[in-house]
N, C-alpha and C. Protein backbone atom coordinates (compact mmCIF):
# COMPACT_ATOMS: atom_id res chain seq x y z
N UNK A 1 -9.77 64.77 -39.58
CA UNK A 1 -10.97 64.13 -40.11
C UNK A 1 -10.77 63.91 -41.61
N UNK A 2 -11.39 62.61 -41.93
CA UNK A 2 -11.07 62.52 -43.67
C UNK A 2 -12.46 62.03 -44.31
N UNK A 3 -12.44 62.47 -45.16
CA UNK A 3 -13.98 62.37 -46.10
C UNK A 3 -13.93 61.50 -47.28
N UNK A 4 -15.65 61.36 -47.84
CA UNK A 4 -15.61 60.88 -48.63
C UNK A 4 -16.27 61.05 -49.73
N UNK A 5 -17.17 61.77 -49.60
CA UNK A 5 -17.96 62.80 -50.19
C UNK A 5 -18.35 63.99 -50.04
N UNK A 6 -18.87 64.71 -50.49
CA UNK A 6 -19.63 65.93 -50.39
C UNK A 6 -21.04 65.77 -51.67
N UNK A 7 -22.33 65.67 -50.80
CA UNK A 7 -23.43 65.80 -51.81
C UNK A 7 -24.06 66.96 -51.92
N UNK A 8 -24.91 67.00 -52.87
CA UNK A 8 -25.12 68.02 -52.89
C UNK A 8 -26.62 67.59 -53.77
N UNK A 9 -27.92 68.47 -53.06
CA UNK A 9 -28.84 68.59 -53.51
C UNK A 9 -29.51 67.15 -53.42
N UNK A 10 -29.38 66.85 -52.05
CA UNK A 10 -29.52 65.56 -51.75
C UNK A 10 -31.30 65.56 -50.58
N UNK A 11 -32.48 64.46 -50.69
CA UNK A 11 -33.19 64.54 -50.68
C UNK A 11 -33.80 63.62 -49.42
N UNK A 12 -32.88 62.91 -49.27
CA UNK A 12 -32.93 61.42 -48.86
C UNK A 12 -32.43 61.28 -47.30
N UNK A 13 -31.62 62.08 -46.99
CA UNK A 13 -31.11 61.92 -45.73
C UNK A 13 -31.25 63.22 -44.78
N UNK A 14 -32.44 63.48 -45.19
CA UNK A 14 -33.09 64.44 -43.98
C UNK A 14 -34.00 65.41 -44.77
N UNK A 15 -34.96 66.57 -43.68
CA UNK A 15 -35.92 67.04 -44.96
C UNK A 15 -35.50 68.17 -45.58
N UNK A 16 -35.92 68.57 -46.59
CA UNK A 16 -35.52 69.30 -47.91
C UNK A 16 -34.52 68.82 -48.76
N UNK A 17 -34.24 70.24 -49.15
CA UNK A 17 -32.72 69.79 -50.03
C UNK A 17 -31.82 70.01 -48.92
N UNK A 18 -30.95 68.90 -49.15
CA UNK A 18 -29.63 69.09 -48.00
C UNK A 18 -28.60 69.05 -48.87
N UNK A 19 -26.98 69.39 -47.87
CA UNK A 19 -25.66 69.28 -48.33
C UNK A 19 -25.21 68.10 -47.70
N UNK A 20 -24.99 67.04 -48.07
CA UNK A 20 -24.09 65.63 -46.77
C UNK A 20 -22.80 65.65 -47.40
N UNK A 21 -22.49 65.58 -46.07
CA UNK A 21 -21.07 65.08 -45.90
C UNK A 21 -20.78 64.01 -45.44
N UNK A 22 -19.97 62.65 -45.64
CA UNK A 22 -19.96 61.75 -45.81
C UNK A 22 -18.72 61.10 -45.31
N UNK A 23 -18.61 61.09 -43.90
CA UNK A 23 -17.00 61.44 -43.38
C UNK A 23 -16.82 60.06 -43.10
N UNK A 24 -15.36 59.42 -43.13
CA UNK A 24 -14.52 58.29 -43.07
C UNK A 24 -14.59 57.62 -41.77
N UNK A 25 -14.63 56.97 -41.32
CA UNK A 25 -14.57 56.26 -40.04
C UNK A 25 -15.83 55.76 -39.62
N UNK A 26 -15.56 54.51 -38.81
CA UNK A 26 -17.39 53.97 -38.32
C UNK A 26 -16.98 52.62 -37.91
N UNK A 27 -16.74 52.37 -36.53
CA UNK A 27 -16.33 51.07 -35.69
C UNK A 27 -17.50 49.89 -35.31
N UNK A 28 -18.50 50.46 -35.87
CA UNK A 28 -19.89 49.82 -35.77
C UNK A 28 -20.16 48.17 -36.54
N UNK A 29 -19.32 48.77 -38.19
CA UNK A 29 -19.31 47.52 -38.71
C UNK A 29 -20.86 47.02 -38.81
N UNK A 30 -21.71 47.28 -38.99
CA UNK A 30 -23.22 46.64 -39.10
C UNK A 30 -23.38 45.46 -39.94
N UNK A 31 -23.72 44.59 -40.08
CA UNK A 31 -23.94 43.37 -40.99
C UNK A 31 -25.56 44.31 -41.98
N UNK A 32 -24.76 44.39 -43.73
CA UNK A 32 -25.90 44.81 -44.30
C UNK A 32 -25.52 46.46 -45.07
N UNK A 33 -24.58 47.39 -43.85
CA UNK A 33 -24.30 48.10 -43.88
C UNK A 33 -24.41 48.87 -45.51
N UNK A 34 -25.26 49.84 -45.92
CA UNK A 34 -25.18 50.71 -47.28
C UNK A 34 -23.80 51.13 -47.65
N UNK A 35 -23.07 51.40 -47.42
CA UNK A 35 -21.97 52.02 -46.79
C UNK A 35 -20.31 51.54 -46.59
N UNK A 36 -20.13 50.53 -46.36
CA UNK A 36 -18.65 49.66 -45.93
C UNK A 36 -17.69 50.72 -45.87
N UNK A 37 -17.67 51.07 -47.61
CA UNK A 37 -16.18 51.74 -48.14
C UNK A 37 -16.23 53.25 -46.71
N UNK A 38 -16.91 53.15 -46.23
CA UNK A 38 -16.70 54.46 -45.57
C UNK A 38 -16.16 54.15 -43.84
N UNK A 39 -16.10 53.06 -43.45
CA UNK A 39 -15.74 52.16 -42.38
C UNK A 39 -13.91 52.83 -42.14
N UNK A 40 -13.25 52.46 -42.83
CA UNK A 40 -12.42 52.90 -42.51
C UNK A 40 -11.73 54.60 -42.04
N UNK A 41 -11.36 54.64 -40.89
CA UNK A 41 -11.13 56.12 -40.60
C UNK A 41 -9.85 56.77 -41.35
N UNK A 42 -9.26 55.88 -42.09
CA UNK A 42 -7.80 56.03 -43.13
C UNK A 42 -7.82 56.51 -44.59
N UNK A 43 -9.02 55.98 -44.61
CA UNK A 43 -9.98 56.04 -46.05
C UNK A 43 -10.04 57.60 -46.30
N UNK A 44 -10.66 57.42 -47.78
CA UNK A 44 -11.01 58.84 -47.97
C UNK A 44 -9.90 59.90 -48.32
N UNK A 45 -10.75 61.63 -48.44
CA UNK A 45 -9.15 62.40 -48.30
C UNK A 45 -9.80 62.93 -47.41
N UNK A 46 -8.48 64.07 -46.91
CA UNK A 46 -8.41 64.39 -45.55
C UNK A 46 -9.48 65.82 -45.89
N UNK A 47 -10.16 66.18 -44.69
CA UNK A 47 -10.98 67.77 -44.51
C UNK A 47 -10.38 68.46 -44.88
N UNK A 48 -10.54 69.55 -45.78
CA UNK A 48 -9.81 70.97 -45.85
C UNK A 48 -10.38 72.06 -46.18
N UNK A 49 -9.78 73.15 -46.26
CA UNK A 49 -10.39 74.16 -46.28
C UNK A 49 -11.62 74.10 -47.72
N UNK A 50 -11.04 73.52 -49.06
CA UNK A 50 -11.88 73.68 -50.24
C UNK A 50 -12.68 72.74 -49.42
N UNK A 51 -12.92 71.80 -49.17
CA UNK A 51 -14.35 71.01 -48.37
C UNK A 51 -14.64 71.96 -47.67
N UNK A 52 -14.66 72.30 -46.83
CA UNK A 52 -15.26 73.16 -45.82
C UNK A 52 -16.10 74.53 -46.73
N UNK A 53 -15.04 74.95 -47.67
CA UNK A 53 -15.64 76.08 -48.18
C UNK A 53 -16.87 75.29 -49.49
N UNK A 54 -16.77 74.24 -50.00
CA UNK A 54 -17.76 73.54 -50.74
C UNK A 54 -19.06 73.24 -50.24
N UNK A 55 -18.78 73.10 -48.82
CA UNK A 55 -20.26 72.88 -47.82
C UNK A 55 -20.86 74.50 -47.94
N UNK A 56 -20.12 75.11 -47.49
CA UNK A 56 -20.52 76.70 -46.90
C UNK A 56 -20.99 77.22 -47.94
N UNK A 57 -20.52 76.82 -49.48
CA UNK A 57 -20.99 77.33 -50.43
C UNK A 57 -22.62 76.68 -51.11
N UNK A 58 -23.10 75.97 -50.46
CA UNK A 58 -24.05 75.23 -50.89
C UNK A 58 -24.92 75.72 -50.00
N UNK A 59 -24.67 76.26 -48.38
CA UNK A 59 -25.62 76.52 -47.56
C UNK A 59 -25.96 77.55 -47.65
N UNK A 60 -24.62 78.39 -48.46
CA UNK A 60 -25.31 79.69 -48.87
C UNK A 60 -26.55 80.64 -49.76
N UNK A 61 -27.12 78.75 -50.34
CA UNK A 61 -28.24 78.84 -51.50
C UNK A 61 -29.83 78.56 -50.39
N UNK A 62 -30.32 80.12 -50.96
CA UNK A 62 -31.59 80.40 -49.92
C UNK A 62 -32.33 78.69 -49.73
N UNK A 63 -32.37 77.87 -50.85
CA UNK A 63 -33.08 76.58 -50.95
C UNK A 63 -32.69 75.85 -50.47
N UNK A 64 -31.84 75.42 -50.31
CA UNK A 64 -31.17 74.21 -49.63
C UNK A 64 -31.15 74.65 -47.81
N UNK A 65 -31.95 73.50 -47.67
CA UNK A 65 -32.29 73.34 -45.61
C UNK A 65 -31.20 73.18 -44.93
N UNK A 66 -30.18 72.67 -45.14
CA UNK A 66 -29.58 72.67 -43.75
C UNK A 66 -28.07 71.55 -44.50
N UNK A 67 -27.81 70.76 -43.73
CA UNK A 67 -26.59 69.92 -43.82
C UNK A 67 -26.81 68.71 -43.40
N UNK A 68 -26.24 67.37 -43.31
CA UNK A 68 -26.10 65.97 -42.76
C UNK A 68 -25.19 65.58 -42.75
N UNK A 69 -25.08 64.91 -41.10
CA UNK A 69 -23.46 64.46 -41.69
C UNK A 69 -23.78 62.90 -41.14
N UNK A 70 -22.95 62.29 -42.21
CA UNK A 70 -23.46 60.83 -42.08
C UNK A 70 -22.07 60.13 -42.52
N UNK A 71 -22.17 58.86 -42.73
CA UNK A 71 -20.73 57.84 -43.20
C UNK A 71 -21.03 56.97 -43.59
N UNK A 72 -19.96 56.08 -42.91
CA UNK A 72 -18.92 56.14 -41.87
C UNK A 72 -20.09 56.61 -41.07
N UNK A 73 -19.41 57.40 -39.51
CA UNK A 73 -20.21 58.07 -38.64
C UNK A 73 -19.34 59.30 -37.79
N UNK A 74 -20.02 60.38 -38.02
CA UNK A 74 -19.70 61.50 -37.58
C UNK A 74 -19.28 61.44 -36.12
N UNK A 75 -19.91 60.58 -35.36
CA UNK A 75 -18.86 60.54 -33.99
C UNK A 75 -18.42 59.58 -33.64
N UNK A 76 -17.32 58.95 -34.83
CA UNK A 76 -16.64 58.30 -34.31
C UNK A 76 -15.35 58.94 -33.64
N UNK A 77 -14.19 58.64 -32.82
CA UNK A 77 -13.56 59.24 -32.01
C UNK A 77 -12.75 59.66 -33.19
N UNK A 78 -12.31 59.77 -34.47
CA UNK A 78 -11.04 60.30 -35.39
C UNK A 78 -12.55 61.86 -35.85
N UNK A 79 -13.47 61.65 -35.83
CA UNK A 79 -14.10 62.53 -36.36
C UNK A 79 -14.90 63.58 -35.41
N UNK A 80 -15.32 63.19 -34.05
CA UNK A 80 -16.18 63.66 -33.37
C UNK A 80 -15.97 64.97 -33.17
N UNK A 81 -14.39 65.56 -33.26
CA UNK A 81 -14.00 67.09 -32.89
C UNK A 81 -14.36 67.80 -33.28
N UNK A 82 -13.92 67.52 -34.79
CA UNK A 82 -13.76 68.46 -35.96
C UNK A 82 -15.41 68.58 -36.45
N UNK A 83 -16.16 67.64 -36.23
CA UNK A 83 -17.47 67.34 -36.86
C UNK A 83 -18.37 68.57 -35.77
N UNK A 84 -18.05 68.36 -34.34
CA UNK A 84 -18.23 69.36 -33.52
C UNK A 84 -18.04 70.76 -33.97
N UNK A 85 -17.24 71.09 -33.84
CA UNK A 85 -16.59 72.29 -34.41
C UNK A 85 -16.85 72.95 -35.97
N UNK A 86 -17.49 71.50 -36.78
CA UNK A 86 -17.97 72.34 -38.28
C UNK A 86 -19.67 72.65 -38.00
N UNK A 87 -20.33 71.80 -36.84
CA UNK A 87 -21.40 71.96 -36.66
C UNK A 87 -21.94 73.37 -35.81
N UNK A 88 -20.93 73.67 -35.21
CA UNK A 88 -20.68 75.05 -34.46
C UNK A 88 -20.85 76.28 -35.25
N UNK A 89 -19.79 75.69 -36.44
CA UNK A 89 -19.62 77.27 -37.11
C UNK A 89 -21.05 77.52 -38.35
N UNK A 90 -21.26 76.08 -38.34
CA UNK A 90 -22.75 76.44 -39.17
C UNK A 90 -23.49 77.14 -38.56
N UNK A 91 -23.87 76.68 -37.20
CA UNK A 91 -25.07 77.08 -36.71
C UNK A 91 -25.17 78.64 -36.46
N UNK A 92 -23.88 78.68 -36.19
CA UNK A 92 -23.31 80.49 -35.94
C UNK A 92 -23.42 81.29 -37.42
N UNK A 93 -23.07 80.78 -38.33
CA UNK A 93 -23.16 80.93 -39.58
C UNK A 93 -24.58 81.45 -40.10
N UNK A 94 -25.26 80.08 -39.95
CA UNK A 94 -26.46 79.66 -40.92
C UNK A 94 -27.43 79.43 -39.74
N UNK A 95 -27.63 80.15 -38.91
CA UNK A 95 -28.57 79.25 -37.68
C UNK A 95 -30.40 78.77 -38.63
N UNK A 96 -30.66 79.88 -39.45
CA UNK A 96 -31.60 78.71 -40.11
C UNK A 96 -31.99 77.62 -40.62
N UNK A 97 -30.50 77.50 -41.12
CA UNK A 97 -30.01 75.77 -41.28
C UNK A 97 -30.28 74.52 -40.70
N UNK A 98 -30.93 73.72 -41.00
CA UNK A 98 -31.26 72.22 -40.10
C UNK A 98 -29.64 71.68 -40.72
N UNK A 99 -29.53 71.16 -39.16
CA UNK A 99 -28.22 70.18 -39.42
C UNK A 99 -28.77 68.87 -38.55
N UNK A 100 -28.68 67.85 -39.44
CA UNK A 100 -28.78 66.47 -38.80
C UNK A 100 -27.88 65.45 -39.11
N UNK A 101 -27.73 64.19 -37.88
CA UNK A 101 -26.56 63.49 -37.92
C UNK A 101 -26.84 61.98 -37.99
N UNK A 102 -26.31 61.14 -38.81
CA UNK A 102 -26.35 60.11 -38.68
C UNK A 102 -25.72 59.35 -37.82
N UNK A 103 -25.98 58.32 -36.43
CA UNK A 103 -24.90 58.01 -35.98
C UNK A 103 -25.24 56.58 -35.26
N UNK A 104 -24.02 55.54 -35.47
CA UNK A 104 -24.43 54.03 -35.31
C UNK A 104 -25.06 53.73 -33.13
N UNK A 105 -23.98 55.08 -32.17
CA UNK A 105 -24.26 55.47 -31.01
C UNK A 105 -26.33 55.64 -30.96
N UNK A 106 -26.55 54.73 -29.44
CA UNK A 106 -27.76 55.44 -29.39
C UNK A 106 -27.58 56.55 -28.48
N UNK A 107 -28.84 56.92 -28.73
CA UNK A 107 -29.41 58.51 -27.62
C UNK A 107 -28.17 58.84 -26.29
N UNK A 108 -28.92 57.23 -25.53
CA UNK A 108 -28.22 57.48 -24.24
C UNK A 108 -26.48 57.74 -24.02
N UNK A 109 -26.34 56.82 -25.21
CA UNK A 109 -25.01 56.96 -25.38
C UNK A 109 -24.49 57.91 -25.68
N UNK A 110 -24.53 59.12 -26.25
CA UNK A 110 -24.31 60.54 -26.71
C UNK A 110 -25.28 61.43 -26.33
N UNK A 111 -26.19 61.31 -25.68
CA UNK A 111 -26.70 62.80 -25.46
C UNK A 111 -26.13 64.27 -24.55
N UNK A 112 -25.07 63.32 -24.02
CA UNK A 112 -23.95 64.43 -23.39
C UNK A 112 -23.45 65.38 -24.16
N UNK A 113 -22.95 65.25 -25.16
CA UNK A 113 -21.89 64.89 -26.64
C UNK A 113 -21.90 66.67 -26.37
N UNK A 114 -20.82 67.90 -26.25
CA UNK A 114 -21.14 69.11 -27.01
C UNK A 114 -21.61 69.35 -28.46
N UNK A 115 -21.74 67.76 -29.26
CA UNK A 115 -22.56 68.47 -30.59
C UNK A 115 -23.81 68.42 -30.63
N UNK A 116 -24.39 68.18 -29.63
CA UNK A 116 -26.04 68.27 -29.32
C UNK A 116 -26.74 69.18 -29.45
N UNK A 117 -26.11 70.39 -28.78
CA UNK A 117 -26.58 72.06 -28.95
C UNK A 117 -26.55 72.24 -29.78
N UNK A 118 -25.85 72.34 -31.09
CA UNK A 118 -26.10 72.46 -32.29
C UNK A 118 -26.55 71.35 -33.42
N UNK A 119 -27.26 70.10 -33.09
CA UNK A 119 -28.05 69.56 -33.55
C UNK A 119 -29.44 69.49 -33.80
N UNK A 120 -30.38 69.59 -35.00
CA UNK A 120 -31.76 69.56 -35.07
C UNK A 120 -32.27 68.14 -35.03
N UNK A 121 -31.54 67.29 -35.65
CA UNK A 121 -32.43 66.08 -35.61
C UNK A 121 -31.25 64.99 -35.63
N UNK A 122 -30.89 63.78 -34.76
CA UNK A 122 -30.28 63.24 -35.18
C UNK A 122 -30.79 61.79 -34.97
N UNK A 123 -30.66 60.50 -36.19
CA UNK A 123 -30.80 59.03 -35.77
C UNK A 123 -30.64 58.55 -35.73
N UNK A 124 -30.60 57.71 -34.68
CA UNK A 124 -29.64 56.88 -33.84
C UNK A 124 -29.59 55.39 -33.79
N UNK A 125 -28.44 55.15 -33.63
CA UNK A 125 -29.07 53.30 -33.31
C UNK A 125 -28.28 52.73 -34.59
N UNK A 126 -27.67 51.86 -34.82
CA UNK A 126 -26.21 50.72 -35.76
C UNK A 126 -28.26 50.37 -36.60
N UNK A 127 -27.53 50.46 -37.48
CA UNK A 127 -28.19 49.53 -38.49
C UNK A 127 -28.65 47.88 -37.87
N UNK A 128 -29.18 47.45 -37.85
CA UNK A 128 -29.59 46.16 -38.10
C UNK A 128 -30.83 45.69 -39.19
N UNK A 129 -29.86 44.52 -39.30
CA UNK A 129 -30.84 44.07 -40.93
C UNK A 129 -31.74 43.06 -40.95
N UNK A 130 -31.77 42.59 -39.39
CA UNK A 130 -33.07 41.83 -39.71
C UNK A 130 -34.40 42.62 -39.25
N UNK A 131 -33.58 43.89 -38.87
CA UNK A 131 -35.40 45.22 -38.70
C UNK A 131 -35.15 46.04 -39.71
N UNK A 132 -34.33 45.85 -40.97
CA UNK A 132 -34.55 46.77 -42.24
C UNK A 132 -35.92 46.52 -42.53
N UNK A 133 -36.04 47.95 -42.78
CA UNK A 133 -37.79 48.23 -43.67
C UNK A 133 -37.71 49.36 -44.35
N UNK A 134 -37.88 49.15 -45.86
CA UNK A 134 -37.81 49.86 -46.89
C UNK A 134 -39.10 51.50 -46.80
N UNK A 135 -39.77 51.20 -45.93
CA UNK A 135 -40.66 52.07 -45.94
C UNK A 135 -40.73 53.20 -44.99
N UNK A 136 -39.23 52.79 -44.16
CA UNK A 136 -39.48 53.72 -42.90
C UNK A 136 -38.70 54.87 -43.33
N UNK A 137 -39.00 56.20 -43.25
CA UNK A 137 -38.40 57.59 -43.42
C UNK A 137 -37.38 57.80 -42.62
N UNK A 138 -36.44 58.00 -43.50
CA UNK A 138 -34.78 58.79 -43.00
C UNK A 138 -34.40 57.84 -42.05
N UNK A 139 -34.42 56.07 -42.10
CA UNK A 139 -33.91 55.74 -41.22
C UNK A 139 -34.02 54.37 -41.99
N UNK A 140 -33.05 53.37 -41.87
CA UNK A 140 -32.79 51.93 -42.28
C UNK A 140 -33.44 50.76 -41.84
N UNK A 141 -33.42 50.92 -40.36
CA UNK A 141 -33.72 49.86 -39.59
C UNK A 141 -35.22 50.13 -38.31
N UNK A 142 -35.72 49.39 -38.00
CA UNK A 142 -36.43 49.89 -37.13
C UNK A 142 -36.48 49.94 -35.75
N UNK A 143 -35.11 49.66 -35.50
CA UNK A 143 -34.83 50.09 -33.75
C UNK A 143 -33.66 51.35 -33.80
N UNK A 144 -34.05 52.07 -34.99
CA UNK A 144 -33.36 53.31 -34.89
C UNK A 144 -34.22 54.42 -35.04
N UNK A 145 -33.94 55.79 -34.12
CA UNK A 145 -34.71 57.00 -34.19
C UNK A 145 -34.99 58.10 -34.87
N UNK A 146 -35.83 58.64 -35.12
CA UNK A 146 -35.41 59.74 -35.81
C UNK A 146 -35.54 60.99 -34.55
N UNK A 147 -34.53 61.48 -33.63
CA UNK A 147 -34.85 62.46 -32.62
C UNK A 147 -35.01 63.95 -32.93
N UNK A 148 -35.84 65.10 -32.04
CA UNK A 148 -35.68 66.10 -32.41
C UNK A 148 -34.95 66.73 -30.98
N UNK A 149 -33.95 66.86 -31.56
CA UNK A 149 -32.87 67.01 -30.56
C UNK A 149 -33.27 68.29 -29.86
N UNK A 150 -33.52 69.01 -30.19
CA UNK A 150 -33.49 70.48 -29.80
C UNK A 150 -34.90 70.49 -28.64
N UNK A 151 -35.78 69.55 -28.70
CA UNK A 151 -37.29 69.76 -27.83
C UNK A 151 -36.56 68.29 -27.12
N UNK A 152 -35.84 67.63 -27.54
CA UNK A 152 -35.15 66.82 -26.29
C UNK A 152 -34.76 66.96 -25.19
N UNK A 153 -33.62 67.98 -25.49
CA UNK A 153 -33.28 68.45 -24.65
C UNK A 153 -33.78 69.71 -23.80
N UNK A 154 -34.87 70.15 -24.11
CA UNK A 154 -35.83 71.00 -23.31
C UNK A 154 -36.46 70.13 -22.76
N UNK A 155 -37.46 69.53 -23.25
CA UNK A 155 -37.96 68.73 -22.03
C UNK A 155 -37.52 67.57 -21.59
N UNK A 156 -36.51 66.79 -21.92
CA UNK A 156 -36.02 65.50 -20.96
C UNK A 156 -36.09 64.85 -21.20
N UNK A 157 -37.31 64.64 -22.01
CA UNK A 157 -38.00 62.98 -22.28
C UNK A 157 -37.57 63.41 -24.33
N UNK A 158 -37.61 61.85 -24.41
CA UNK A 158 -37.02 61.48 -25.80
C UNK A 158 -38.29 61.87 -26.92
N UNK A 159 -37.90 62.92 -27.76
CA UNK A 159 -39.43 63.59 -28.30
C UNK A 159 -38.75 63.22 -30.36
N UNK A 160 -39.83 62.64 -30.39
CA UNK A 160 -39.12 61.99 -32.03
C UNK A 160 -39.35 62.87 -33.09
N UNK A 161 -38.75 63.32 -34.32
CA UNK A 161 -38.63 64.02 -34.85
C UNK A 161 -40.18 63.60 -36.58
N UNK A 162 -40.91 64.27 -36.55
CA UNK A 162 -41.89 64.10 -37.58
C UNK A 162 -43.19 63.57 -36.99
């Protein structure tokens, strides 16, 4: 997996203060897209341990809510493993932690996914720009969701997050 950021004390892409991570890859291509430079899965530098330990060190601050991982898009196929597997060790970690995901895939399309169980909120759905609306919370477009993954998947039916 290769990155492109690490934020920190970020407000905007889910609630509280969050940590995002900002990982390389995203086959979606959206017309409009915030984002481009992060399209490529080549891009970026590669995950490593100082990233990993730069996240962990930020979640370790009582204030800061949780994590996001956004792009590019966290499940695209160069990222989906490893993104799995860092979302794992948070939750085991930090289970107070909200972790939410940005991803261009809708619902149906990933709700299988093993990073579900350890997801709180994720929203879904490629950008499109002729339903951008500046006013809608934690989300670009308006045929995208904001889900609460965790009462999703308890009860079945698609339960939206806020």
């Amino acid at each position: 997996m290769r990155y492109h950021n690490i934020t920190k004390d970020d407000m905007l892409n889910g609630d509280g203060l969050r940590v995002v991570l900002w990982v390389a890859g995203c086959s979606h291509a959206c017309p409009g897209c915030h984002n481009p430079v992060t399209w490529d899965p080549e891009g970026g530098i590669p995950f490593d341990e100082a990233a990993r330990q730069e996240i962990f060190t930020e979640l370790e601050k009582d204030y800061v809510s949780g994590i996001t991982f956004s792009g590019g898009d966290p499940l695209h196929a160069a990222n989906r493993k490893e993104v799995t597997a860092l979302a794992e060790e948070i939750k085991k970690e930090y289970p107070e932690k909200t972790i939410w995901l940005y991803t261009g895939y809708t619902w149906d399309e990933i709700k299988e996914l093993q990073i579900m169980k350890y997801l709180d909120v994720l929203v879904d759905g490629r950008f499109e720009e002729e339903k951008k609306d500046n006013t809608l919370h934690w989300r670009g477009s308006a045929n995208q969701s904001v889900i609460d993954v965790k009462n999703t998947l308890q009860t079945g039916g698609l339960v939206l997050h806020g």
